[in-house]
N, C-alpha and C. Protein backbone atom coordinates (compact mmCIF):
# COMPACT_ATOMS: atom_id res chain seq x y z
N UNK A 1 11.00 14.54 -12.29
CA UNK A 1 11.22 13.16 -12.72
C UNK A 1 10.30 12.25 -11.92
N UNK A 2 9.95 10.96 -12.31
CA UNK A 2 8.93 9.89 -11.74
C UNK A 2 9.80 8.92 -10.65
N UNK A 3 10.84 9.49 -10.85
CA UNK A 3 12.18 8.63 -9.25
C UNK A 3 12.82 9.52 -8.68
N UNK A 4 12.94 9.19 -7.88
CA UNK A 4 14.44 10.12 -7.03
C UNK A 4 15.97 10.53 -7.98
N UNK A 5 15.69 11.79 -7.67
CA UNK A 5 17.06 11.93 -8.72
C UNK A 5 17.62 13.20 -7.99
N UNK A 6 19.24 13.28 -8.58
CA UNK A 6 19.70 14.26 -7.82
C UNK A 6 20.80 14.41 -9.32
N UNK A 7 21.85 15.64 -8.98
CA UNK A 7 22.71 16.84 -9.44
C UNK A 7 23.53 16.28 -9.10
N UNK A 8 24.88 16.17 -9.40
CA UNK A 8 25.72 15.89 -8.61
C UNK A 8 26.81 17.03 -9.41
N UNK A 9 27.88 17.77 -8.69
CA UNK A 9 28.43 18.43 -8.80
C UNK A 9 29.18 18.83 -10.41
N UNK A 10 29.41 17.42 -11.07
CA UNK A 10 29.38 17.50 -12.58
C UNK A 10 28.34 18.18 -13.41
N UNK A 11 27.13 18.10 -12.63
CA UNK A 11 26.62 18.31 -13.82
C UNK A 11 25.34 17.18 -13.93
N UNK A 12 26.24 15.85 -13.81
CA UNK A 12 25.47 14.51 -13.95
C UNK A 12 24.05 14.53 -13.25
N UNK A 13 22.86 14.01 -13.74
CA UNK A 13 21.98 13.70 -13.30
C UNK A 13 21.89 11.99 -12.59
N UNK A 14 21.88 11.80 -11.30
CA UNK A 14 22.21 10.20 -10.69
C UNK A 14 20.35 9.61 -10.43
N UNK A 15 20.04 9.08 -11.27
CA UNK A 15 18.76 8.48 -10.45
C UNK A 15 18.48 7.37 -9.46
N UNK A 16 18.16 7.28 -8.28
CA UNK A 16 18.28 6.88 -7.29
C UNK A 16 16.76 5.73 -7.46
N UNK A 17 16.74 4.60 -7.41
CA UNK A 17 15.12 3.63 -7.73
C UNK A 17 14.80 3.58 -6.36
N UNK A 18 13.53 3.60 -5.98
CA UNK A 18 13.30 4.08 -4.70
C UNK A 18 13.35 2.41 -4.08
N UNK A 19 13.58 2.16 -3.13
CA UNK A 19 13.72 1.03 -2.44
C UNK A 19 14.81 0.17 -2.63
N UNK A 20 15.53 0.80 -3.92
CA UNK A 20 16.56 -0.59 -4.13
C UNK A 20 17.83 -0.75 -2.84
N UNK A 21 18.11 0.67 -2.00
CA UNK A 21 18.30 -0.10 -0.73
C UNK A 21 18.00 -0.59 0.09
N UNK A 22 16.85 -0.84 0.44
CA UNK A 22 16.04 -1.42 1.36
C UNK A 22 15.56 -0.15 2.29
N UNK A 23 15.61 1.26 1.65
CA UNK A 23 15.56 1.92 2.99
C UNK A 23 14.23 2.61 2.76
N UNK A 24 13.21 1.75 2.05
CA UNK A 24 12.18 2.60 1.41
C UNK A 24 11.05 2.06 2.78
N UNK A 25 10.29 2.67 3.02
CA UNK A 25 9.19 2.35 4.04
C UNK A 25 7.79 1.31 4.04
N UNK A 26 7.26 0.61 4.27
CA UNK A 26 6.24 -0.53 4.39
C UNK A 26 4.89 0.39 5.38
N UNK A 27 4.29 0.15 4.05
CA UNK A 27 3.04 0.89 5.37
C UNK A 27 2.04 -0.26 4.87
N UNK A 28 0.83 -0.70 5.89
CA UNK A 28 -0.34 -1.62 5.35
C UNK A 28 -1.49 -0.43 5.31
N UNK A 29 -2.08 -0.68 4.71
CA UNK A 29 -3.24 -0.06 4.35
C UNK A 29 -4.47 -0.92 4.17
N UNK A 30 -5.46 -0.58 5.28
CA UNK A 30 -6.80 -1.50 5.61
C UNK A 30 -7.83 -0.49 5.28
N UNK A 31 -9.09 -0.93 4.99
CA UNK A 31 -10.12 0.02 4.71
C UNK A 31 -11.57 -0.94 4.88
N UNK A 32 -12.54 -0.19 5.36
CA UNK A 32 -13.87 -0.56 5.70
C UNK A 32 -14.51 0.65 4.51
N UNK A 33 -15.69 -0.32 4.39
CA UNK A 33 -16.60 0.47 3.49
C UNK A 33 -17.95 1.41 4.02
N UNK A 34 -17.79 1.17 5.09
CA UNK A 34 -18.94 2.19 5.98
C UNK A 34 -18.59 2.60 7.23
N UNK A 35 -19.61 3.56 7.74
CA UNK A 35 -19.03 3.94 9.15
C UNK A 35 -19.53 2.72 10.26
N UNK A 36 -20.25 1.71 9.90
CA UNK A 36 -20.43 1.02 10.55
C UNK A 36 -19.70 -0.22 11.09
N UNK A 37 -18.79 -0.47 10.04
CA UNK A 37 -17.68 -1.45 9.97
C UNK A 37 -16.26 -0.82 10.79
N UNK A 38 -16.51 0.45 11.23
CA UNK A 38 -15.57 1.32 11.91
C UNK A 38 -14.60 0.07 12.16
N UNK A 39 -15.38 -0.69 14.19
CA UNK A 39 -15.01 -1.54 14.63
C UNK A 39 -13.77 -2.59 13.72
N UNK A 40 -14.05 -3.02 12.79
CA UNK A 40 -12.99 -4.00 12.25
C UNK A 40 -11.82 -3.62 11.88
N UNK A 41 -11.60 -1.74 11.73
CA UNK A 41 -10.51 -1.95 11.52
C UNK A 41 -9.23 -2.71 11.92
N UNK A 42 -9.36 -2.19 13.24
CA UNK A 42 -8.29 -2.98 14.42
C UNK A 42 -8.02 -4.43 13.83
N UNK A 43 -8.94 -5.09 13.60
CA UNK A 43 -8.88 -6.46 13.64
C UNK A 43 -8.24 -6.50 12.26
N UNK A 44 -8.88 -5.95 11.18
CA UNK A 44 -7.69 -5.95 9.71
C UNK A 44 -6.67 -5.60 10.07
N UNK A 45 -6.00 -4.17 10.79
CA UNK A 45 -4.53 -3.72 10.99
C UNK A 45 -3.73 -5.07 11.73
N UNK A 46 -4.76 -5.98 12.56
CA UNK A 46 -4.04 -6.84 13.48
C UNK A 46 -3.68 -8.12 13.11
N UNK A 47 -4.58 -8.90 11.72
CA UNK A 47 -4.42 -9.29 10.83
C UNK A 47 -3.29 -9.46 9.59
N UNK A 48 -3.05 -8.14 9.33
CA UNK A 48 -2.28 -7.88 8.50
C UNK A 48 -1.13 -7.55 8.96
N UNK A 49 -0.82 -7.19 10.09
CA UNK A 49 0.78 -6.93 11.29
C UNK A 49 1.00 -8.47 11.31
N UNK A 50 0.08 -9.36 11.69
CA UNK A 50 0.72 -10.78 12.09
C UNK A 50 1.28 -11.60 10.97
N UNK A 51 0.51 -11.26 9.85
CA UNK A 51 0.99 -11.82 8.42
C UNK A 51 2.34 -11.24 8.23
N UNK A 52 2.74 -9.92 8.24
CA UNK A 52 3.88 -9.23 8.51
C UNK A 52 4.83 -10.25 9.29
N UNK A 53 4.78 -10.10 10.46
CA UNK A 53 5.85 -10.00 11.40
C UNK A 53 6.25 -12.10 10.96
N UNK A 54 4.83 -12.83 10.74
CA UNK A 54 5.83 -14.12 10.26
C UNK A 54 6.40 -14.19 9.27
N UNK A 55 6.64 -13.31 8.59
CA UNK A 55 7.25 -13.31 7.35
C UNK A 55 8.13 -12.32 7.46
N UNK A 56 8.83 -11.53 8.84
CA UNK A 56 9.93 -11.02 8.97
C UNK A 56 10.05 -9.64 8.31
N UNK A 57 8.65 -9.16 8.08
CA UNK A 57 7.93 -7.91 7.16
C UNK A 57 8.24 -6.79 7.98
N UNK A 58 8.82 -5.90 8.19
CA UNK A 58 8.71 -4.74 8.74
C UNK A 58 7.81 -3.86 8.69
N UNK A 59 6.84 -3.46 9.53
CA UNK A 59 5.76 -2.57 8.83
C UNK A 59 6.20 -1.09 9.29
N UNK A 60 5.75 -0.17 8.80
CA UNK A 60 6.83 1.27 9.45
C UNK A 60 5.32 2.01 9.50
N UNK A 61 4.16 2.09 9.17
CA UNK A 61 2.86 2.50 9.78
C UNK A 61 1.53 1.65 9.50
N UNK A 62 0.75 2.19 9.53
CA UNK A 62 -0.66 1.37 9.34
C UNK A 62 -1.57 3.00 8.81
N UNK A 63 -2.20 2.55 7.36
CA UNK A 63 -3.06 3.74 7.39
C UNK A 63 -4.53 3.25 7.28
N UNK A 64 -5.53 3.70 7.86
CA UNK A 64 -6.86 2.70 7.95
C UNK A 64 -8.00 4.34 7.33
N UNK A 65 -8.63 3.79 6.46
CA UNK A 65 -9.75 4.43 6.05
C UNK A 65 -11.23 4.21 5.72
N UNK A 66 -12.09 4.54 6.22
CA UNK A 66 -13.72 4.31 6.12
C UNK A 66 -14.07 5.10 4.70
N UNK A 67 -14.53 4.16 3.66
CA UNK A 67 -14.71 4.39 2.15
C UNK A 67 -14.59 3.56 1.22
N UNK A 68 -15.80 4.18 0.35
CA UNK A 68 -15.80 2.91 -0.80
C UNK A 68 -14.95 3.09 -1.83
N UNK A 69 -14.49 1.58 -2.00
CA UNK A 69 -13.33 1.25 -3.14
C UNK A 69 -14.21 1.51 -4.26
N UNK A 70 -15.41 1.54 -4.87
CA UNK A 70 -15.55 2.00 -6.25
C UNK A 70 -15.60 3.57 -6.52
N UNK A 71 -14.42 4.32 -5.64
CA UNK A 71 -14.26 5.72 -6.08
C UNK A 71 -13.09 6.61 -5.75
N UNK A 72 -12.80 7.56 -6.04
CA UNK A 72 -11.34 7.75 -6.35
C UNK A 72 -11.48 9.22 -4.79
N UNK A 73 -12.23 8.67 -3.96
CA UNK A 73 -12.50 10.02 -2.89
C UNK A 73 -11.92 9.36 -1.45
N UNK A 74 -10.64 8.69 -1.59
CA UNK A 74 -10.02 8.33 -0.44
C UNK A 74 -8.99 9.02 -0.18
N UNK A 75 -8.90 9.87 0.78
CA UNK A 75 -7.57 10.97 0.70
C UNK A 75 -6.70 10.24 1.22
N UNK A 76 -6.86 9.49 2.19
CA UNK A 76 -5.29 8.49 2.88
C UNK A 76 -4.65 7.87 2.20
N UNK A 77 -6.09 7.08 1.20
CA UNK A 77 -4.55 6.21 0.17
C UNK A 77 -4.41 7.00 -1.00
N UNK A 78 -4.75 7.84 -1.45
CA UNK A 78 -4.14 8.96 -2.50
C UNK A 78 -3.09 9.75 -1.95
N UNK A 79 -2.72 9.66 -0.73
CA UNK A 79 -1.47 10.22 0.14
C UNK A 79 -0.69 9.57 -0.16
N UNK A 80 -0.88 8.37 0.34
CA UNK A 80 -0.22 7.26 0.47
C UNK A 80 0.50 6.63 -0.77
N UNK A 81 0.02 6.80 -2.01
CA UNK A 81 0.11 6.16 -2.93
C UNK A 81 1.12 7.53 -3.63
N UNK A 82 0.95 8.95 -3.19
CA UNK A 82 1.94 9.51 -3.59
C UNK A 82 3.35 10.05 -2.50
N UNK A 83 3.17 8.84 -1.94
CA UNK A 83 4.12 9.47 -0.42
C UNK A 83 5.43 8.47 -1.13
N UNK A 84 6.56 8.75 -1.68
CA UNK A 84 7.56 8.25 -2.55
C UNK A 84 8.56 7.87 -1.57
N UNK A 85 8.27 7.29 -0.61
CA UNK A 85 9.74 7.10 0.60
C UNK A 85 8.71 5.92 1.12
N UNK A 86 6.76 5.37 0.84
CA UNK A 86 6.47 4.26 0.59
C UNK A 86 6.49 3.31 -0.38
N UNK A 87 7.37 1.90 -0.20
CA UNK A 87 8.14 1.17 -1.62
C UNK A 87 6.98 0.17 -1.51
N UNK A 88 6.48 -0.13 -0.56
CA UNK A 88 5.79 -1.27 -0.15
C UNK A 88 4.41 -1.42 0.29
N UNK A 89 3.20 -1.54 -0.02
CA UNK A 89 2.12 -1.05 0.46
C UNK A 89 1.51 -2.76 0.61
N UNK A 90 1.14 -2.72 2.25
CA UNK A 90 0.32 -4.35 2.44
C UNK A 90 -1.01 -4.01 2.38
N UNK A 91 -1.89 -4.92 1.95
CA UNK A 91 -3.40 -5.11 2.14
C UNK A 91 -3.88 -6.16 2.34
N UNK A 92 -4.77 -6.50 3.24
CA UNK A 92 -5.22 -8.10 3.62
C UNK A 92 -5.41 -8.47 2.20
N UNK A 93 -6.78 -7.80 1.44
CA UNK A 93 -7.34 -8.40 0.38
C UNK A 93 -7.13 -7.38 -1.16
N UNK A 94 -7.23 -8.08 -2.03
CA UNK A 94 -7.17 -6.86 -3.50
C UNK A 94 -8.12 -5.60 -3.15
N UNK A 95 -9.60 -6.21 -3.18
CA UNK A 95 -10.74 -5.32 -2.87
C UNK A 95 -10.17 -4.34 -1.86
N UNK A 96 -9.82 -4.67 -0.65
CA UNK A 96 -9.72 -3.72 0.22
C UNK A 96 -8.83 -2.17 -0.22
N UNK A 97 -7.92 -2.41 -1.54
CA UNK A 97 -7.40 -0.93 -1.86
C UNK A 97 -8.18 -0.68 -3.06
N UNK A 98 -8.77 -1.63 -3.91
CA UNK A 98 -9.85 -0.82 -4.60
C UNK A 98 -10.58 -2.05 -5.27
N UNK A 99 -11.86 -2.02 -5.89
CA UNK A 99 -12.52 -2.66 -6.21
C UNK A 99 -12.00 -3.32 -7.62
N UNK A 100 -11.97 -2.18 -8.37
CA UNK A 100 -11.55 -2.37 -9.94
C UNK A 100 -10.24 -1.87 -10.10
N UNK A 101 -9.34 -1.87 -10.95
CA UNK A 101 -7.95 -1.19 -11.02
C UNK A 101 -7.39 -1.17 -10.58
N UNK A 102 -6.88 -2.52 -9.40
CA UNK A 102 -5.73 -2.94 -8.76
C UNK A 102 -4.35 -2.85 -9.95
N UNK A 103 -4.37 -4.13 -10.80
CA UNK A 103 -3.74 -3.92 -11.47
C UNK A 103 -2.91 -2.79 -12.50
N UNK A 104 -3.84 -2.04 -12.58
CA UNK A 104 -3.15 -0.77 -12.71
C UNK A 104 -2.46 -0.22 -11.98
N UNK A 105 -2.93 -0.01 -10.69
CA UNK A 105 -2.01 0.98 -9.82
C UNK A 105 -0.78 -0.22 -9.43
N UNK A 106 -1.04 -1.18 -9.47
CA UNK A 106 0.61 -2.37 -9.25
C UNK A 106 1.43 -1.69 -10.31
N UNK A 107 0.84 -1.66 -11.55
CA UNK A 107 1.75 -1.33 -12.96
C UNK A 107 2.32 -0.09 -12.31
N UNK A 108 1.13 0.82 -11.84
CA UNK A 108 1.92 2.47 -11.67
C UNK A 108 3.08 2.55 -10.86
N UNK A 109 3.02 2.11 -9.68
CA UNK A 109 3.96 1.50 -8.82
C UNK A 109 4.93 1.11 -9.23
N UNK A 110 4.88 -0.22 -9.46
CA UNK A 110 6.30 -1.03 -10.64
C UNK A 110 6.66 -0.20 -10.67
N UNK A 111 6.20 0.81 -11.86
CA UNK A 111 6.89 1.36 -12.43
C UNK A 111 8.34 2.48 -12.08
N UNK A 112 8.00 2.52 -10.95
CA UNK A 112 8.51 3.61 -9.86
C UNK A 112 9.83 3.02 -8.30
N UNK A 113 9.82 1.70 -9.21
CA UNK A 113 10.23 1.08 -7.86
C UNK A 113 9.43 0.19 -6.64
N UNK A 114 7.83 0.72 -6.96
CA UNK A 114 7.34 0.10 -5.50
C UNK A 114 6.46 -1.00 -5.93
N UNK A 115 5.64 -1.53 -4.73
CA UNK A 115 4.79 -2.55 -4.81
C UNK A 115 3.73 -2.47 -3.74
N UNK A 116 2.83 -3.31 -4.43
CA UNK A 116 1.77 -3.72 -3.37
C UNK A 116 1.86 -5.72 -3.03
N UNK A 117 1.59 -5.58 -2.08
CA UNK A 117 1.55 -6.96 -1.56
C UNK A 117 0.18 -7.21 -1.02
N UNK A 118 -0.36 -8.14 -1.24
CA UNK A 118 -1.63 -9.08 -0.96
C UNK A 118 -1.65 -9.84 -0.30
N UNK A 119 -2.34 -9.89 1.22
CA UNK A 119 -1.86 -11.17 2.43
C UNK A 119 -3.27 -12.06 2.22
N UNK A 120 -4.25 -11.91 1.84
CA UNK A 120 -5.26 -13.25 1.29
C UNK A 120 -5.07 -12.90 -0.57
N UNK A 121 -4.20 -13.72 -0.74
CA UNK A 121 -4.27 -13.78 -2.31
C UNK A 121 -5.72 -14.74 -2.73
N UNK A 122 -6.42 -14.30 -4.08
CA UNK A 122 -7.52 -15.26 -4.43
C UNK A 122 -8.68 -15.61 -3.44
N UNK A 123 -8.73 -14.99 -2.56
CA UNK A 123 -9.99 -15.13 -1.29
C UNK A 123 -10.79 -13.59 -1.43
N UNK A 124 -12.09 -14.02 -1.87
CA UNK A 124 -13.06 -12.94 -1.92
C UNK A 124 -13.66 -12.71 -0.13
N UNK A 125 -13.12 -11.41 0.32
CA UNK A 125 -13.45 -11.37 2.01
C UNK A 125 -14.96 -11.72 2.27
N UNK A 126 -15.51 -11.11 1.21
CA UNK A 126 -16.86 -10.91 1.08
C UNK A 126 -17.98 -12.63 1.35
N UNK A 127 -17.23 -13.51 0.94
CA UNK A 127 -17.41 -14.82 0.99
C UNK A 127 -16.97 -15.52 2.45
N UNK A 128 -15.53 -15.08 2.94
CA UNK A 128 -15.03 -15.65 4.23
C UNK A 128 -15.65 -14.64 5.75
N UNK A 129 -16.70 -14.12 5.42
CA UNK A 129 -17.03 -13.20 6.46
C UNK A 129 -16.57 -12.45 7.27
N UNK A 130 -15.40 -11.96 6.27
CA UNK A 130 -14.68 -10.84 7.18
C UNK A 130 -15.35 -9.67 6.99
């Protein structure tokens, strides 16, 4: 099944929506596009924790990856994106989890219970010199 589901001694099938107790996990996910941009991760993970914590955000890891968003060869957030006990996925910017087809993977998500959250909504990084 595409949710948590369990048996229960009847017989009954109970489906469980992942996060609707709050006990689903928050990870941010930052990404640089070369090995040269290594350095910034820190500063995105540190970025995106502070946006967190004023907004009372719990973050439960940080996953950071060197790779370009126009391709589907990122193993951390293809982990990540099938790791089902994450309800919540932060990113400073859209671009930073993928170039094209954000919106899709929000839909895929939705669909499942989870979400992505955006801490510069409408700000191209590429413009603010991050």
């Amino acid at each position: 099944m595409p949710v948590p589901a369990r048996r229960v001694p009847s017989g009954t099938i109970v489906v469980d929506p992942p996060g609707g107790d709050g006990s689903g996990r928050t990870v941010a996910y930052v990404r640089v596009s070369s090995p040269e941009q290594r350095p910034d991760l820190g500063a995105r993970a540190g970025r995106v924790g502070t946006w967190c914590v004023g907004r009372g955000v719990r973050v439960d890891g940080v996953v950071s990856e060197v790779g370009s968003g126009m391709n589907g060869r990122r193993q951390r957030l293809a982990r990540l994106l099938r790791d089902r006990e994450v309800t919540t996925v932060v990113v400073e910017h859209r671009d930073r989890l993928a170039r094209v087809g954000v919106g899709h993977l929000e839909a895929a998500l939705a669909a499942t219970g989870r979400r992505i959250v955006v801490v510069e909504q409408g700000r191209d990084h590429r413009r603010s010199g991050r």
